[in-house]
N, C-alpha and C. Protein backbone atom coordinates (compact mmCIF):
# COMPACT_ATOMS: atom_id res chain seq x y z
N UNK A 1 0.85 -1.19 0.00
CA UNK A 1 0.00 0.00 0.00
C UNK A 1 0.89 1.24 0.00
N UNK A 2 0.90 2.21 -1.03
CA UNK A 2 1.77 3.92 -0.76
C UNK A 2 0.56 4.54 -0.24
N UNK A 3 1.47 4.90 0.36
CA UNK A 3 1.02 6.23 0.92
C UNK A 3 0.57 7.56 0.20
N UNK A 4 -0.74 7.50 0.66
CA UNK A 4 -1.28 9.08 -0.20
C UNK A 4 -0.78 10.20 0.50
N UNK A 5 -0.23 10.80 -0.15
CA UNK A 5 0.16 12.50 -0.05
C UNK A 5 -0.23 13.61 -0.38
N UNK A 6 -0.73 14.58 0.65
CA UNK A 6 -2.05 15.58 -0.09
C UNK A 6 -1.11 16.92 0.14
N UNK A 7 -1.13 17.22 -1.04
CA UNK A 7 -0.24 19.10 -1.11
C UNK A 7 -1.09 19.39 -1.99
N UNK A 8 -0.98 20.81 -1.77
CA UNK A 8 -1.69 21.65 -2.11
C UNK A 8 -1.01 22.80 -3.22
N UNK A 9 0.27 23.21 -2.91
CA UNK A 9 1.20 23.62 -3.72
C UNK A 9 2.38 23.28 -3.68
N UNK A 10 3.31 23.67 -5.07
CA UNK A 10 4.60 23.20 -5.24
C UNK A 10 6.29 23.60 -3.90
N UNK A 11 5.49 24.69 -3.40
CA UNK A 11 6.36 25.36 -2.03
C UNK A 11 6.23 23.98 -1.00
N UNK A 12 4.37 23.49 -0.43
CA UNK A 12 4.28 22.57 0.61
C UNK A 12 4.89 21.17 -0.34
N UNK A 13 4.93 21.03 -1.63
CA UNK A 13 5.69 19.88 -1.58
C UNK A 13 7.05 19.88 -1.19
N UNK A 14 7.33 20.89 -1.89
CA UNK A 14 9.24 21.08 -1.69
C UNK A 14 9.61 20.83 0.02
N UNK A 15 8.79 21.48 0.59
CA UNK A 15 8.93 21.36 2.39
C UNK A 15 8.85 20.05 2.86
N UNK A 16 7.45 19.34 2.40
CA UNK A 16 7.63 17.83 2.65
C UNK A 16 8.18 17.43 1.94
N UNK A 17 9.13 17.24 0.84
CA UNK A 17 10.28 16.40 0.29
C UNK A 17 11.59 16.51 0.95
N UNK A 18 11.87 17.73 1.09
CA UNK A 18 12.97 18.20 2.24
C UNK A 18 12.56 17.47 3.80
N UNK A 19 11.92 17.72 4.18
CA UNK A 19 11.40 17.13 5.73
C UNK A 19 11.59 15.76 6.08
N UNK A 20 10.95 15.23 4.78
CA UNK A 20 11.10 13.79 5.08
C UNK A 20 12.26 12.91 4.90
N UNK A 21 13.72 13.75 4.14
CA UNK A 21 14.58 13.34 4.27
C UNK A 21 15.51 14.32 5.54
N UNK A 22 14.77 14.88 6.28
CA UNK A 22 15.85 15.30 7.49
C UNK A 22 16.49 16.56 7.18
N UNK A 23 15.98 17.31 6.02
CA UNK A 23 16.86 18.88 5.41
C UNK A 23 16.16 19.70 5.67
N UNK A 24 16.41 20.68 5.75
CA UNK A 24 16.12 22.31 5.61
C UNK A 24 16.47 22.53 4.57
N UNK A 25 17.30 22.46 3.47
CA UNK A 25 17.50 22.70 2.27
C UNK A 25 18.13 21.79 1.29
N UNK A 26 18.10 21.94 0.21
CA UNK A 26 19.11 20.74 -0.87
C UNK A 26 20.43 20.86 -0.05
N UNK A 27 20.59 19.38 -0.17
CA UNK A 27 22.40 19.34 0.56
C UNK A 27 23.65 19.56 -0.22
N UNK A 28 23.15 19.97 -1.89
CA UNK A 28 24.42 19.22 -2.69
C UNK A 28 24.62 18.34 -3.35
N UNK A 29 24.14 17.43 -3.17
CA UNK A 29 24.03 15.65 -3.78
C UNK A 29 22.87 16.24 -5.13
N UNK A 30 23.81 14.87 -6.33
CA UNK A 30 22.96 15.13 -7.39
C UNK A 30 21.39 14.87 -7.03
N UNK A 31 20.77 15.05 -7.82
CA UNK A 31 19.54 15.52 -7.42
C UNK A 31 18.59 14.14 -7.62
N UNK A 32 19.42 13.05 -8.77
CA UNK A 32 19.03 11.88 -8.29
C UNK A 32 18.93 11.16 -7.61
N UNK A 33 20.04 11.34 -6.62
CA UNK A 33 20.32 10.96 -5.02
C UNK A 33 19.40 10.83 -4.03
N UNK A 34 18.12 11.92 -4.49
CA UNK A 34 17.54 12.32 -3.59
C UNK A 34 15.89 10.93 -2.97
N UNK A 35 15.94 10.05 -4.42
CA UNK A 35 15.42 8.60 -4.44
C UNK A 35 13.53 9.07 -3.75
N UNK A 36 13.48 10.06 -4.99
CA UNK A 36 11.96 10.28 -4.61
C UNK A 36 11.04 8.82 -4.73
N UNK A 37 10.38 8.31 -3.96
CA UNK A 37 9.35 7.36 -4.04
C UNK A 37 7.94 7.13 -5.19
N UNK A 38 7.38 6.46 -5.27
CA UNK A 38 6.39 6.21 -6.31
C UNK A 38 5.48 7.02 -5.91
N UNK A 39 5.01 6.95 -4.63
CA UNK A 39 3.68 8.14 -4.19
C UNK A 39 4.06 9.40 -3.86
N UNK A 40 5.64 9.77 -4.24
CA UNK A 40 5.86 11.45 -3.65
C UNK A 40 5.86 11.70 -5.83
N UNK A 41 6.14 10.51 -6.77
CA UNK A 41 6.49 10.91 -7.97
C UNK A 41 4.64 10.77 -8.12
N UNK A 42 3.85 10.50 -8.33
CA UNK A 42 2.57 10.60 -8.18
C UNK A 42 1.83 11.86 -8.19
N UNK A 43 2.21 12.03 -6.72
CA UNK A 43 1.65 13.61 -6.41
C UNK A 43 1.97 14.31 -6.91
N UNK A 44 3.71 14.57 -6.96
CA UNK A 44 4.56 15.41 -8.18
C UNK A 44 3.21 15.57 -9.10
N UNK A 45 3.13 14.99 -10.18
CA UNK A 45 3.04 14.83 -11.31
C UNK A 45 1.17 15.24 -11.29
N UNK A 46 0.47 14.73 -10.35
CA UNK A 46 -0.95 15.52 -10.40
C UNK A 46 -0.59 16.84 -10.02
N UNK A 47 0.43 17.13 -9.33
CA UNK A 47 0.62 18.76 -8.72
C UNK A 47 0.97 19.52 -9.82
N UNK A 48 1.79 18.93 -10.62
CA UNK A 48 2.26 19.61 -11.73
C UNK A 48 1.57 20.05 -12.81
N UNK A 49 0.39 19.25 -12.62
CA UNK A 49 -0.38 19.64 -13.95
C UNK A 49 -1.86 20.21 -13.45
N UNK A 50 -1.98 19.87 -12.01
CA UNK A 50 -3.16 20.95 -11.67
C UNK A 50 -3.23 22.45 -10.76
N UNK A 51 -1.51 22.37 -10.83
CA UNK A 51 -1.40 23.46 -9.78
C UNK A 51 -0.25 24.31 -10.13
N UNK A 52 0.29 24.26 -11.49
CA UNK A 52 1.19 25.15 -12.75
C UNK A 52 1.49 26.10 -12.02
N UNK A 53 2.34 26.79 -11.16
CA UNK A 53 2.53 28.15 -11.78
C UNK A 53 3.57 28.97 -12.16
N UNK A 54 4.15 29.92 -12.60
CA UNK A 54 5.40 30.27 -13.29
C UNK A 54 6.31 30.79 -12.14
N UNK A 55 7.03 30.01 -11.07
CA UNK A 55 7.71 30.27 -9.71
C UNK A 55 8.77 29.35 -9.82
N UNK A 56 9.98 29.35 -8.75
CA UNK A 56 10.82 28.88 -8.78
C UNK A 56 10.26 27.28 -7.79
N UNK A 57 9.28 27.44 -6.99
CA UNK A 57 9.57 26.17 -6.62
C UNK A 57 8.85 25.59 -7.44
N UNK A 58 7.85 25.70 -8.36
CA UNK A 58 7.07 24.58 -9.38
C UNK A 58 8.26 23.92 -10.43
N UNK A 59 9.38 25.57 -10.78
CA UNK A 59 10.25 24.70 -11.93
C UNK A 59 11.63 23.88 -10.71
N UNK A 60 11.71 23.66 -9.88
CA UNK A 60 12.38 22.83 -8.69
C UNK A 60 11.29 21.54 -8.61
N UNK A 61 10.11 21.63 -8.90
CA UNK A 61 9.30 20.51 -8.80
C UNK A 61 9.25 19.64 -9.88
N UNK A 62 9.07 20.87 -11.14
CA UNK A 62 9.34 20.05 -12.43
C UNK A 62 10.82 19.39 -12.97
N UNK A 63 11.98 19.61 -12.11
CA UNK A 63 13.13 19.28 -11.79
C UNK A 63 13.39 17.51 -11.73
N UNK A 64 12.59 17.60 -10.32
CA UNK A 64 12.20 16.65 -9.61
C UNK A 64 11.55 15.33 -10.07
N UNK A 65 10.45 16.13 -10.85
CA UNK A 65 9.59 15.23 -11.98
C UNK A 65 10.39 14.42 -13.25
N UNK A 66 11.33 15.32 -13.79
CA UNK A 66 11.37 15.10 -15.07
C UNK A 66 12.85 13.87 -14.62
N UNK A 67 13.55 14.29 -13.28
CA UNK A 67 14.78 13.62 -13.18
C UNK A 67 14.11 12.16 -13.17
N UNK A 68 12.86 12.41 -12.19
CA UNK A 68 12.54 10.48 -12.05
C UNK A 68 11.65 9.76 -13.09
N UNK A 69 11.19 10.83 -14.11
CA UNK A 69 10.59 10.12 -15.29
C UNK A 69 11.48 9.56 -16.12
N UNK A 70 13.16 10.15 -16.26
CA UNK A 70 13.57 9.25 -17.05
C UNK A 70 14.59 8.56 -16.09
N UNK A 71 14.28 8.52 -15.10
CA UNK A 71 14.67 6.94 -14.49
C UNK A 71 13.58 6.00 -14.66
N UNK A 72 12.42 6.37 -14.58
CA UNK A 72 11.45 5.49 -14.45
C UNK A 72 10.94 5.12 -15.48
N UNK A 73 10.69 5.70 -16.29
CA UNK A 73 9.35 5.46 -17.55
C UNK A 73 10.09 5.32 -19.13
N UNK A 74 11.26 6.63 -18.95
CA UNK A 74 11.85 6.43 -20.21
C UNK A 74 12.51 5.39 -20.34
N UNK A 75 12.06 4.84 -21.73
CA UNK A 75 12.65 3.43 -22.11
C UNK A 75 13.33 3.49 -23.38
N UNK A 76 13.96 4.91 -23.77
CA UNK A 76 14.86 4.54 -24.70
C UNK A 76 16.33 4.39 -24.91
N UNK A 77 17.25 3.68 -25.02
CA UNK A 77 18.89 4.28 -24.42
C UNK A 77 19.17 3.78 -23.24
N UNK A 78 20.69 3.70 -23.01
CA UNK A 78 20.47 4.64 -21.75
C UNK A 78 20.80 6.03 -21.22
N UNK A 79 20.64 6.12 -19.81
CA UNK A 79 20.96 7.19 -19.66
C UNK A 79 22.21 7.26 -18.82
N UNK A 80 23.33 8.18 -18.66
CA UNK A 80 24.26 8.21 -17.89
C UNK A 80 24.15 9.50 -17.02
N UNK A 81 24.11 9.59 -15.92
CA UNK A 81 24.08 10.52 -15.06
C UNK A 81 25.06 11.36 -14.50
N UNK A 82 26.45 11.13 -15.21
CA UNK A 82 27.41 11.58 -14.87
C UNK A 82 27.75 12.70 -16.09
C-alpha cells in the first residue's frame, strides 16, 4: 500500500520532500540521489499539472519530476548521469 500524499502547492511539496529526508534545504548531492518514491512521484506529477505556476519552486518541482521520469518510464537508451 503507498502512501497518499495531499499538497496543495509546489512550495508545501518542496517542504515535505525536504522534511522527510531530514533537510532544511538541498544538501548538494545530485539531485538523483535524492530517491523520490512512487507516491511522492505521483503527487509530483498531479501537482504539476493541476497546480502550474510560473515560480521557482514549481520549476524545482518540475526538476524533480522530469529527473525520475527518465529513471522510471523512459525506455529509450540509456541514460548516464554523470
Amino acid at each position: 500500500m503507498t502512501d497518499t500524499i495531499l499538497i496543495s502547492t509546489p512550495t508545501d511539496f518542496l517542504r515535505y520532500f525536504l522534511n522527510k529526508r531530514n533537510l532544511d534545504a538541498p544538501d548538494g548531492r545530485a539531485i538523483y540521489a535524492y530517491k523520490i518514491t512512487k507516491a511522492q512521484y505521483n503527487s509530483l506529477k498531479k501537482l504539476l499539472t493541476e497546480k502550474w505556476s510560473y515560480s521557482s519552486s514549481s520549476y524545482a518541482c518540475f526538476i524533480l519530476y522530469a529527473v525520475e521520469y527518465l529513471k522510471s518510464e523512459f525506455q529509450v537508451g540509456a541514460l548516464n548521469w554523470e
